[in-house]
C-alpha atoms as a PDB file:
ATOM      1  CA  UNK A   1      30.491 -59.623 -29.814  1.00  0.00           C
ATOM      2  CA  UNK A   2      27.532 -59.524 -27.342  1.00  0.00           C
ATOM      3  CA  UNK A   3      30.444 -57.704 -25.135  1.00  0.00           C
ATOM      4  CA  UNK A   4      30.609 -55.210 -27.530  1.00  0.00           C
ATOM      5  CA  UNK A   5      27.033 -54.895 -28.027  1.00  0.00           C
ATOM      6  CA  UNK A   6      26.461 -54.159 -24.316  1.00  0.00           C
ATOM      7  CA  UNK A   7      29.169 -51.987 -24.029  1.00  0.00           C
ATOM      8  CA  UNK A   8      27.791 -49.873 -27.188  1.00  0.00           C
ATOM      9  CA  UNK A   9      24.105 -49.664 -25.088  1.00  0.00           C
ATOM     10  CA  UNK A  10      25.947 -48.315 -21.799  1.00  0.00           C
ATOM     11  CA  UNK A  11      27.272 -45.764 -23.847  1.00  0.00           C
ATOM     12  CA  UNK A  12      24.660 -44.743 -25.684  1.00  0.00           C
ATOM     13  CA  UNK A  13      22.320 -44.972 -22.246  1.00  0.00           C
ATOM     14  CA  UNK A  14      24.774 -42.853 -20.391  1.00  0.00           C
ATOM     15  CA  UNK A  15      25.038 -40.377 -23.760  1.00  0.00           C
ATOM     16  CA  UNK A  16      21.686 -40.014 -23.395  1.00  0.00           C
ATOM     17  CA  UNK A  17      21.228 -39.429 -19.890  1.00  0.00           C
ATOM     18  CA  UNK A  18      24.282 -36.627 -19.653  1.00  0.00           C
ATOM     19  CA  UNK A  19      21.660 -34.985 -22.671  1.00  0.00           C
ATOM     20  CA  UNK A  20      18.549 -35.439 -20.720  1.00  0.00           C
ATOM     21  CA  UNK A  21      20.605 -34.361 -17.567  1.00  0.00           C
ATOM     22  CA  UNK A  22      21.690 -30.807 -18.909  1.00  0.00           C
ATOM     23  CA  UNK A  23      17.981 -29.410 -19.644  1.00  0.00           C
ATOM     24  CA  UNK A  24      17.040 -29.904 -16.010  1.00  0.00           C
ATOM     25  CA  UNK A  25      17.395 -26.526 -15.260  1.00  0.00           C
ATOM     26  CA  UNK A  26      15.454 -24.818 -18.396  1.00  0.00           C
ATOM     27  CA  UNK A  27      11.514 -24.251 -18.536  1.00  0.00           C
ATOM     28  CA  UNK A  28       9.494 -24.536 -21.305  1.00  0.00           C
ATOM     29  CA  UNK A  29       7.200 -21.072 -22.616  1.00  0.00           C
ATOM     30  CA  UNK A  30       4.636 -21.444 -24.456  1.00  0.00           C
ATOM     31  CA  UNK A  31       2.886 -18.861 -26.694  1.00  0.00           C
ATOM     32  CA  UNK A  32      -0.695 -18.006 -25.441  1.00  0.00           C
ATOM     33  CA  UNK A  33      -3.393 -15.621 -26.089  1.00  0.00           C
ATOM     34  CA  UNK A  34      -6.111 -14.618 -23.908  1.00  0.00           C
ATOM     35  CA  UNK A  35      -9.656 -13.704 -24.984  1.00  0.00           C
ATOM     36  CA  UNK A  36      -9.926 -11.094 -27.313  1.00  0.00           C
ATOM     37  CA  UNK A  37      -5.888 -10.600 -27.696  1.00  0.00           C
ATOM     38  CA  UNK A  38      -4.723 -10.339 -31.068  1.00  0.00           C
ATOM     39  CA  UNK A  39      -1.199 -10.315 -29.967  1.00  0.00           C
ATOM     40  CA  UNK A  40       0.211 -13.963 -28.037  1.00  0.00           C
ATOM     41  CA  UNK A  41       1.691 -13.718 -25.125  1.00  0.00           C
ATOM     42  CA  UNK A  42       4.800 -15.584 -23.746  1.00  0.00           C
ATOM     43  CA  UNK A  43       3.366 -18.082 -20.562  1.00  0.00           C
ATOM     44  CA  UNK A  44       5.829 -16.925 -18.095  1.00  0.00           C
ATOM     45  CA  UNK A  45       5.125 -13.195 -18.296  1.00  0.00           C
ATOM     46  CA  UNK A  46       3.356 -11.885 -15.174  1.00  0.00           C
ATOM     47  CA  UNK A  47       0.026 -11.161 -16.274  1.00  0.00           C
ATOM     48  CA  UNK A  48      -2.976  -8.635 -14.392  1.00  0.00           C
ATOM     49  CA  UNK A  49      -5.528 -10.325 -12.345  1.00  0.00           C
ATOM     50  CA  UNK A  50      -9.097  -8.903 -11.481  1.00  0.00           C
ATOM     51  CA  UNK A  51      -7.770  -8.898  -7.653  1.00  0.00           C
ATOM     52  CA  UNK A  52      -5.387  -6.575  -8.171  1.00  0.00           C
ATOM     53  CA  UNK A  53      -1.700  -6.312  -7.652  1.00  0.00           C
ATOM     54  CA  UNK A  54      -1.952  -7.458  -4.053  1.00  0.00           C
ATOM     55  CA  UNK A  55      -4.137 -10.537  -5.132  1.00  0.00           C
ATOM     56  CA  UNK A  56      -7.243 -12.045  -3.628  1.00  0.00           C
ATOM     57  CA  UNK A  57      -6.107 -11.377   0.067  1.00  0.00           C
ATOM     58  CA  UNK A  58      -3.700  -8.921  -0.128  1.00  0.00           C
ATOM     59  CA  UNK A  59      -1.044 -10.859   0.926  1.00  0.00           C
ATOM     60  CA  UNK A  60       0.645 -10.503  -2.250  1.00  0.00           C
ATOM     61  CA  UNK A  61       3.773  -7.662  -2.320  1.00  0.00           C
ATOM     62  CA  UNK A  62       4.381  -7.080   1.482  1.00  0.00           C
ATOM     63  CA  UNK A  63       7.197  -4.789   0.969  1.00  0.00           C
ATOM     64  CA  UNK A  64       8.970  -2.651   3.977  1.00  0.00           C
ATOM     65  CA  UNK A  65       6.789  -0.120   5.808  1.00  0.00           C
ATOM     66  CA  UNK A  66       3.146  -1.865   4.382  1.00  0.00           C
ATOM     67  CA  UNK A  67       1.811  -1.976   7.970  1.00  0.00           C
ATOM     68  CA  UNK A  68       1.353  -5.591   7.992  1.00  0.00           C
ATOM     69  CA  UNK A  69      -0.755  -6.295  10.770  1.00  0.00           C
ATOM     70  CA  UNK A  70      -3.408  -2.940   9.381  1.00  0.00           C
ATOM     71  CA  UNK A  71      -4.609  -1.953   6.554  1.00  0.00           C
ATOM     72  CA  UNK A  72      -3.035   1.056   5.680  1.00  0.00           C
ATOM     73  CA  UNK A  73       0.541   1.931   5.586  1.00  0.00           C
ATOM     74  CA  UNK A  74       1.836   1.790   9.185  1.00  0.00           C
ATOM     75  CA  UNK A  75       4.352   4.966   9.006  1.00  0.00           C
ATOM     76  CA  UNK A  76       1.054   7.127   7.494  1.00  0.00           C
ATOM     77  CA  UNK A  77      -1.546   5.995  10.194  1.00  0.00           C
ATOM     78  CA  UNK A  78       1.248   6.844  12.898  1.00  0.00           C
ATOM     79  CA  UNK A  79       2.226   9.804  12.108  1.00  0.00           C
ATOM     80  CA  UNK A  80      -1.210  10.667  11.417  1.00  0.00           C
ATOM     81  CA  UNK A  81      -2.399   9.854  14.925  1.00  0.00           C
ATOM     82  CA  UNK A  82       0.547  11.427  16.230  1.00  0.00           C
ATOM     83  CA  UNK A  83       0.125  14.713  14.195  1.00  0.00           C
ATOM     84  CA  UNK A  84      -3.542  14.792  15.493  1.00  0.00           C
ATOM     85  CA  UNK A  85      -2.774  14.398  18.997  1.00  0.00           C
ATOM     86  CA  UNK A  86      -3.725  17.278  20.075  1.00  0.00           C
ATOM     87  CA  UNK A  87      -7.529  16.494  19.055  1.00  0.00           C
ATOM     88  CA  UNK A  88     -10.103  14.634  20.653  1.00  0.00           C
ATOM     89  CA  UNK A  89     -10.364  11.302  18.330  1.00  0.00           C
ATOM     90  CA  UNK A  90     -13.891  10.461  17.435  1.00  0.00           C
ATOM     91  CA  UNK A  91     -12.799   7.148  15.306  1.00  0.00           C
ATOM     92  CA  UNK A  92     -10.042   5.232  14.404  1.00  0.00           C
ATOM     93  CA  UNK A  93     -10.124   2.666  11.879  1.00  0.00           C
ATOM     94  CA  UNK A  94      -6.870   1.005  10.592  1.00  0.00           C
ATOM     95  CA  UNK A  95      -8.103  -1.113   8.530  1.00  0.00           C
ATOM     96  CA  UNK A  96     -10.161   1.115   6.246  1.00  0.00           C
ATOM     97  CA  UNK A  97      -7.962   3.866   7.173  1.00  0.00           C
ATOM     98  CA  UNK A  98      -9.912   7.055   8.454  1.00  0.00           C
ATOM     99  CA  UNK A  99      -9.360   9.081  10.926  1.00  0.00           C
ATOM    100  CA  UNK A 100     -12.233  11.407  12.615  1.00  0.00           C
ATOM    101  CA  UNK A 101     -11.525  14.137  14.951  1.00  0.00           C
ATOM    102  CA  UNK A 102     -14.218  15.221  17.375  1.00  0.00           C
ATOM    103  CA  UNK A 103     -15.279  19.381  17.232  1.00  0.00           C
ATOM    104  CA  UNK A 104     -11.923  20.605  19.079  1.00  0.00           C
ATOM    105  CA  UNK A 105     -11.786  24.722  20.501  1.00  0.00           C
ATOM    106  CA  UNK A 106      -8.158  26.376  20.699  1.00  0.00           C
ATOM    107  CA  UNK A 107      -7.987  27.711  24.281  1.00  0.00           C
ATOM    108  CA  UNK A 108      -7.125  31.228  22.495  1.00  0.00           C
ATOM    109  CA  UNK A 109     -10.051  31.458  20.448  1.00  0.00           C
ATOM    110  CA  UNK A 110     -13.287  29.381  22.283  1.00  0.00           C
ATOM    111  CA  UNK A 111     -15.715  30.841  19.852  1.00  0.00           C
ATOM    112  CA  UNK A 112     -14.372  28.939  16.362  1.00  0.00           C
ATOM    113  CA  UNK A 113     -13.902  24.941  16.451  1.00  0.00           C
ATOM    114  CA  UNK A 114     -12.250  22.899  13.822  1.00  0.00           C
ATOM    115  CA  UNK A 115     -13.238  19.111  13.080  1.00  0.00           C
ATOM    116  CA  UNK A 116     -10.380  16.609  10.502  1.00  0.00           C
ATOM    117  CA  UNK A 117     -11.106  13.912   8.657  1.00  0.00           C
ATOM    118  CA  UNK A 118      -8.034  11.711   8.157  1.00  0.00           C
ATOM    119  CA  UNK A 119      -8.036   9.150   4.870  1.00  0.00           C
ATOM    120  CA  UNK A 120      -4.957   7.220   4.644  1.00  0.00           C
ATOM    121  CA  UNK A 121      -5.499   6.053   0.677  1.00  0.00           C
ATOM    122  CA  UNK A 122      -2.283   3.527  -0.137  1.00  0.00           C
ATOM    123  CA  UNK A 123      -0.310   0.921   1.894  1.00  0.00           C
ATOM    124  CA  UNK A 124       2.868   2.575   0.627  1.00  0.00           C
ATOM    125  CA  UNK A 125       4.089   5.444   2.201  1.00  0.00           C
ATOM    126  CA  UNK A 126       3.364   7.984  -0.673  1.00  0.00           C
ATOM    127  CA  UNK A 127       3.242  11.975  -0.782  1.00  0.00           C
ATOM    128  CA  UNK A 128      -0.455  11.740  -2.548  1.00  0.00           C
ATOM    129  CA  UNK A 129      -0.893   8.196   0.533  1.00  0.00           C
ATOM    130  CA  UNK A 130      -3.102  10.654   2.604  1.00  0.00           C
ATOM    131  CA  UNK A 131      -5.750  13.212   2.476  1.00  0.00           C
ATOM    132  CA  UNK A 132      -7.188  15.846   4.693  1.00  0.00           C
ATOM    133  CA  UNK A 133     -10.619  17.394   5.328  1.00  0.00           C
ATOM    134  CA  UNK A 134     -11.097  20.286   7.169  1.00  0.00           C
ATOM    135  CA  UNK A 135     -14.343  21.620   8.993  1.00  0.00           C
ATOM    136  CA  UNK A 136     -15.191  25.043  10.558  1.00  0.00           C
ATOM    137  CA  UNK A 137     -17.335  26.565  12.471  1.00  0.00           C
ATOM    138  CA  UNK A 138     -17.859  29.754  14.387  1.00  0.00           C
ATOM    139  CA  UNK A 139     -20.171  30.744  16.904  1.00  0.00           C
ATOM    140  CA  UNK A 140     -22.552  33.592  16.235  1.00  0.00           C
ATOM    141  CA  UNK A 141     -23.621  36.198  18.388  1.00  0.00           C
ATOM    142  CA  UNK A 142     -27.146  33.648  19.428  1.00  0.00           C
ATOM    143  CA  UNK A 143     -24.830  31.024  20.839  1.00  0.00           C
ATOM    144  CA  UNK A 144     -25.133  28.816  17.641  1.00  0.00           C
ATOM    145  CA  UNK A 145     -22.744  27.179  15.726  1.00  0.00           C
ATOM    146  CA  UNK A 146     -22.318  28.311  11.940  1.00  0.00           C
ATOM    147  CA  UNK A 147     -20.458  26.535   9.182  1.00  0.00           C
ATOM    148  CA  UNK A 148     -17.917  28.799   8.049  1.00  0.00           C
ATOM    149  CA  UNK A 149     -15.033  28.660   5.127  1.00  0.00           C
ATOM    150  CA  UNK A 150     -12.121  27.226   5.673  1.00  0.00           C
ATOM    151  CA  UNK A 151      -8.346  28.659   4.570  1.00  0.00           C
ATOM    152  CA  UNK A 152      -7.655  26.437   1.697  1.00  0.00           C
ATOM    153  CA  UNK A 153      -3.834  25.997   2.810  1.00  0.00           C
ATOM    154  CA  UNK A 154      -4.670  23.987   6.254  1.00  0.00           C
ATOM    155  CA  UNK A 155      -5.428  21.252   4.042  1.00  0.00           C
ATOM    156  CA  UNK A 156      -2.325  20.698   2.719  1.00  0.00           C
ATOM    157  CA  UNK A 157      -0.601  22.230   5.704  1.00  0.00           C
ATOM    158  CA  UNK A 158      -1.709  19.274   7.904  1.00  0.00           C
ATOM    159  CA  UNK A 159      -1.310  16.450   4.770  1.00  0.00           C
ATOM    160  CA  UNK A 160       2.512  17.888   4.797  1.00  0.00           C
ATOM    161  CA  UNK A 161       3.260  17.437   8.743  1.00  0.00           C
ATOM    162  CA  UNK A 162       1.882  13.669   8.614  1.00  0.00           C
ATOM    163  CA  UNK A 163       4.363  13.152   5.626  1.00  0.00           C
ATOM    164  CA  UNK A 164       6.856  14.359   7.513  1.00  0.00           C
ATOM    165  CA  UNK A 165       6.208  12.900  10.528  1.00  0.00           C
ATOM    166  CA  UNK A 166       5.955   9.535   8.629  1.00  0.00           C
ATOM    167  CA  UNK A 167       9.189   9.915   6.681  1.00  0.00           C
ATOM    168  CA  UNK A 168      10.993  10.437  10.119  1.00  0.00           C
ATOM    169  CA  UNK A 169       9.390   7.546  11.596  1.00  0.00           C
ATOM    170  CA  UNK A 170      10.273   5.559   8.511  1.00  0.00           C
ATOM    171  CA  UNK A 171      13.963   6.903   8.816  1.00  0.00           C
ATOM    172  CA  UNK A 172      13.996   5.664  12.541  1.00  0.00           C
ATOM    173  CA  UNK A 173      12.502   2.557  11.497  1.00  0.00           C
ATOM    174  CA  UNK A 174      15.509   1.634   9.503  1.00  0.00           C
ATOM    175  CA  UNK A 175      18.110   3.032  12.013  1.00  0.00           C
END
């Protein structure tokens, strides 16, 4: 009888651990509300944070072509710098992502100088990622230099180039 008895706890023990055994792998969710929700809220479901989507350091979503080592996305600040090559650079900052072109004088035309301002806005390689600013000024018949309106396409003109320029840099990337 006590053989029986022993036998019927092994059984039951090992019932019981073969139950216990097969939730391992689930994970309990909870219904929650935050402040001022009326509706709950499962406790698994990814919820904002006042950081943002890259969270407190930015180290959070470090997909392909996010420039990891700058700021900015990598393919936009390259081609950007590669786009404005031609001009003398006044400052470069990756990390906030601006670019500032000195005053710069086409050979052709000494008289009329253009200045860019570069702003790289995203760390994904977007078509609205970057912006362009566009100065002019021409030089008046006293020798001094006079603000003067600038075609409203060279804007965009330039903005398309360094898109282009990044999407073939991205394309070699991946090559």
């Amino acid at each position: 009888m006590k053989t029986f008895r022993l036998a019927g706890t092994a059984v039951a023990l090992a019932f019981t651990l073969v139950a216990l055994g097969a939730c391992e792998g689930s994970q309990a969710v909870y219904p929650t509300r935050g402040k001022g929700d009326s509706a709950p809220r499962m406790s698994n479901e990814k919820r904002e944070t006042v950081f943002g989507p890259e969270g407190m350091f930015g180290d959070k979503k470090k997909g392909e072509g996010s420039g990891d080592g700058i700021g900015v996305n990598a393919f936009l600040w390259r081609a950007s710098l590669d786009t404005l090559g031609f001009m003398p650079i006044a400052t470069a900052d990756a990390f906030g992502g601006t670019i500032i072109t000195d005053w710069y004088s086409l050979p052709e035309s000494p008289n009329e100088r253009f200045k860019l301002n570069v702003f790289i806005l995203d760390r994904s390689l977007r078509a609205d990622g970057v912006k362009v600013s566009v100065f002019k000024q021409v030089r008046d018949s006293t020798g001094q230099w006079m603000d003067y309106r600038v075609d409203p396409k060279m804007a965009p003109d330039l903005e398309n180039a360094i898109l282009t320029r990044a999407r073939q840099l991205r394309i070699v990337s991946t090559e």
